[in-house]
C-alpha atoms as a PDB file:
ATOM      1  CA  UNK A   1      -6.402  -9.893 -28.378  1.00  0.00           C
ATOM      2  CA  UNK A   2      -4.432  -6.539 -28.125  1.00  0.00           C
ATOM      3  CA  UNK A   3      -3.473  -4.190 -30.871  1.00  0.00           C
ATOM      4  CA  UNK A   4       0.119  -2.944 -30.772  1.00  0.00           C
ATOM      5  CA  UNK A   5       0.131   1.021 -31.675  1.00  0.00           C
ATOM      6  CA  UNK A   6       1.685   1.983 -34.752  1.00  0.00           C
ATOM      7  CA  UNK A   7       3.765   5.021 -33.808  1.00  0.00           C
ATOM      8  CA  UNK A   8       5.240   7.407 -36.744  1.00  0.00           C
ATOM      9  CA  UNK A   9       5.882  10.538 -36.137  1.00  0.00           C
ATOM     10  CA  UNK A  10       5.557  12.622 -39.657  1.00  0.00           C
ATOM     11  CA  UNK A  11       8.284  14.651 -39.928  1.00  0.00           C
ATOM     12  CA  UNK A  12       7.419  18.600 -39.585  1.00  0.00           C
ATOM     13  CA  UNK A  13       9.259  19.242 -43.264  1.00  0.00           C
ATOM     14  CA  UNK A  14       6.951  16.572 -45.081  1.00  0.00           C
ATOM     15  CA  UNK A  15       3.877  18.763 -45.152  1.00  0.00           C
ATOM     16  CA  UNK A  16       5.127  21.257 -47.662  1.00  0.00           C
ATOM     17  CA  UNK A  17       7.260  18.100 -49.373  1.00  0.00           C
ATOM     18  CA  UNK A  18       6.258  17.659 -53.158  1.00  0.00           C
ATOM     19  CA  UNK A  19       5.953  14.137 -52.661  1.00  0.00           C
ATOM     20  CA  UNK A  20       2.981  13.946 -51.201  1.00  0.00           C
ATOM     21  CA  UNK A  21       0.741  11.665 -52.929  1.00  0.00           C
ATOM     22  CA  UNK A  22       3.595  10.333 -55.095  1.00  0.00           C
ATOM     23  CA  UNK A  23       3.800   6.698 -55.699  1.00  0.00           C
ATOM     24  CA  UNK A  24       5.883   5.361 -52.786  1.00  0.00           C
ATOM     25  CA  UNK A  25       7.620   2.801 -55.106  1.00  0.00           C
ATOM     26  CA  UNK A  26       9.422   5.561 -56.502  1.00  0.00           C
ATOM     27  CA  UNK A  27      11.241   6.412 -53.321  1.00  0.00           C
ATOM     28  CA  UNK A  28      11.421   2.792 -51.988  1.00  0.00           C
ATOM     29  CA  UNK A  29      12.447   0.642 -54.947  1.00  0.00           C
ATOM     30  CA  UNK A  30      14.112  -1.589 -52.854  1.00  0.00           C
ATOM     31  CA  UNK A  31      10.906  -3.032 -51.659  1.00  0.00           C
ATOM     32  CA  UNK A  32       8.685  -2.992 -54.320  1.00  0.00           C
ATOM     33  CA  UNK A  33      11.509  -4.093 -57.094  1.00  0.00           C
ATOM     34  CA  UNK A  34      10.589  -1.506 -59.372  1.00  0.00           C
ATOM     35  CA  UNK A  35      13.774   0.946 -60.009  1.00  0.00           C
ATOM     36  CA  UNK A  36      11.912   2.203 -63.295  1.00  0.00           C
ATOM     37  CA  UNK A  37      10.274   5.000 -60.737  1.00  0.00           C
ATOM     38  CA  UNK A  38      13.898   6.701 -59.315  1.00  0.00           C
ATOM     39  CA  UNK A  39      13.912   8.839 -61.977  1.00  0.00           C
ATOM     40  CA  UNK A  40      10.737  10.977 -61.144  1.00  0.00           C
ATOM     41  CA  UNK A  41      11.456  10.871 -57.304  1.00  0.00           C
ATOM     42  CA  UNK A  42      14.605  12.582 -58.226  1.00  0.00           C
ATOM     43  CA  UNK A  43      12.777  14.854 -60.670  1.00  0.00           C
ATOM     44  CA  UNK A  44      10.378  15.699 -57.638  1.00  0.00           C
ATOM     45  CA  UNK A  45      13.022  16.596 -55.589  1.00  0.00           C
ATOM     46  CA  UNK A  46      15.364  18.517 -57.630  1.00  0.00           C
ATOM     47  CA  UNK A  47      12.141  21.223 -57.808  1.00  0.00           C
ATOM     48  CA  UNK A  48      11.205  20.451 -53.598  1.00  0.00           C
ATOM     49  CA  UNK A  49      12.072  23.224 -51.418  1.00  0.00           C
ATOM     50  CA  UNK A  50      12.472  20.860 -48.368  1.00  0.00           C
ATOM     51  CA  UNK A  51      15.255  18.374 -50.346  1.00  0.00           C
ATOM     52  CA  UNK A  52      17.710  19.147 -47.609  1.00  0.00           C
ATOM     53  CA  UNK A  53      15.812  18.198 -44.707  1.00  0.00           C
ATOM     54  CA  UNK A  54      14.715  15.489 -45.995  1.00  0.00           C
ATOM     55  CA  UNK A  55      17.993  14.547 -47.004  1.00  0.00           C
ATOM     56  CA  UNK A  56      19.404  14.997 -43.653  1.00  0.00           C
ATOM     57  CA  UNK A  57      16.263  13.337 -42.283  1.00  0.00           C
ATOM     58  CA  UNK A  58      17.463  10.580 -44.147  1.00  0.00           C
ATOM     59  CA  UNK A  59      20.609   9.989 -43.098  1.00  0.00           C
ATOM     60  CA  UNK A  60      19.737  10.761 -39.534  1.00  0.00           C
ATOM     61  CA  UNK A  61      17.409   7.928 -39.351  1.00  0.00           C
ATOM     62  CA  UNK A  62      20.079   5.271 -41.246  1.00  0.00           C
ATOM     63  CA  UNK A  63      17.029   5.074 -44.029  1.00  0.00           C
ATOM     64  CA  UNK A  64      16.812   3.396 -47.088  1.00  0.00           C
ATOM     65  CA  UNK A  65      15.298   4.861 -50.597  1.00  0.00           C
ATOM     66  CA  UNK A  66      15.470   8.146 -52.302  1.00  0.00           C
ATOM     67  CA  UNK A  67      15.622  11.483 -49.794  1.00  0.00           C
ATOM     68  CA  UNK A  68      15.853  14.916 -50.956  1.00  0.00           C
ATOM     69  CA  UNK A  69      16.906  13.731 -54.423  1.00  0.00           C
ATOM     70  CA  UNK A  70      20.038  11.310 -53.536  1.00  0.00           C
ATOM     71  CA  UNK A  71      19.422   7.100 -53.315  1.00  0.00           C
ATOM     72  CA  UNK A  72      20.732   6.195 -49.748  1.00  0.00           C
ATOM     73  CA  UNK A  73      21.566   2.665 -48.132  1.00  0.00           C
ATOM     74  CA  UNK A  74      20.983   2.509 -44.617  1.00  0.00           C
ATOM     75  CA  UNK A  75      21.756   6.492 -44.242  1.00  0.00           C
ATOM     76  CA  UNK A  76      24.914   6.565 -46.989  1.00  0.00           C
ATOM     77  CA  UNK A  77      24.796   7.704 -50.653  1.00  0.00           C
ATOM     78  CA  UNK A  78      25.203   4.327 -52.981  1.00  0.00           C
ATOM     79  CA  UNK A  79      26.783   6.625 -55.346  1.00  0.00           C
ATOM     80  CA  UNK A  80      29.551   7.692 -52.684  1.00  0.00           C
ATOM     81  CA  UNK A  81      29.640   4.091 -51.424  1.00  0.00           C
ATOM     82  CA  UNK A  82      30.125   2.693 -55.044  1.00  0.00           C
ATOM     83  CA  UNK A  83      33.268   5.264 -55.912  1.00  0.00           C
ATOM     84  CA  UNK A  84      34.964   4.543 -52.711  1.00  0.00           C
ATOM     85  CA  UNK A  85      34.639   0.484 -53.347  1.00  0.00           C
ATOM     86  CA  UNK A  86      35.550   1.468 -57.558  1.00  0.00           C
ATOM     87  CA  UNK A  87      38.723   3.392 -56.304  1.00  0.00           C
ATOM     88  CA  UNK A  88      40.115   0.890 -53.982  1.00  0.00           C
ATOM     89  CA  UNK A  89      39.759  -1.676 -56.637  1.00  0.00           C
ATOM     90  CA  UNK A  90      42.177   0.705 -58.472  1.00  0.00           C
ATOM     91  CA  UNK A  91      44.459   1.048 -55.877  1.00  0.00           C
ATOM     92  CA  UNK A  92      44.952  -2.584 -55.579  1.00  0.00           C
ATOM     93  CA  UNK A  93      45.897  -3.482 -59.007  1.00  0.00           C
END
C-alpha cells in the first residue's frame, strides 16, 4: 500500500505569529462548531505583528476561519459580505 505525501508549506510569517500553540478551534470554528473561541483569536491578533500577512495570506489562498484578526469565507470578510447582502435588501424595498 502507498502513502500519499502530505505537502504544506508553512508560511514564512507564521513563525513569529502569536498563534502558535493556540487552540485551532478558535481560528476554524467552522469545523469544529465551536464559535465561543473567535473572540480570543481576534484578541491574539489585534496584539500579532504579522496580522497583515496573514490576512493577505488568507485571502490569497480563498481560506476559511479567522486571519490576521478578520473572519473570512472562502478569502472574503463575512462582515463585508453581510453589509453588502443587508444594503441591497434596503435598496429593494
Amino acid at each position: 500500500m502507498s502513502s500519499i505525501p502530505f505537502i504544506f508549506q508553512t508560511p514564512t510569517f507564521f513563525k513569529d505569529a502569536l498563534c502558535k500553540g493556540a487552540p485551532q478551534d478558535w481560528f476554524f470554528p467552522e469545523f469544529s462548531g465551536n464559535h465561543r473561541g473567535i473572540r480570543q483569536a481576534k484578541q491574539l491578533c489585534s496584539a500579532c505583528s504579522v496580522s497583515e500577512e496573514c490576512l493577505a495570506y488568507g485571502m490569497n489562498t480563498k481560506s476559511s476561519g479567522v486571519w490576521g484578526g478578520i473572519t473570512l469565507d472562502r478569502g472574503n470578510n463575512r462582515r463585508r459580505k453581510k453589509s453588502t447582502n443587508q444594503q441591497q435588501k434596503e435598496e429593494t424595498k
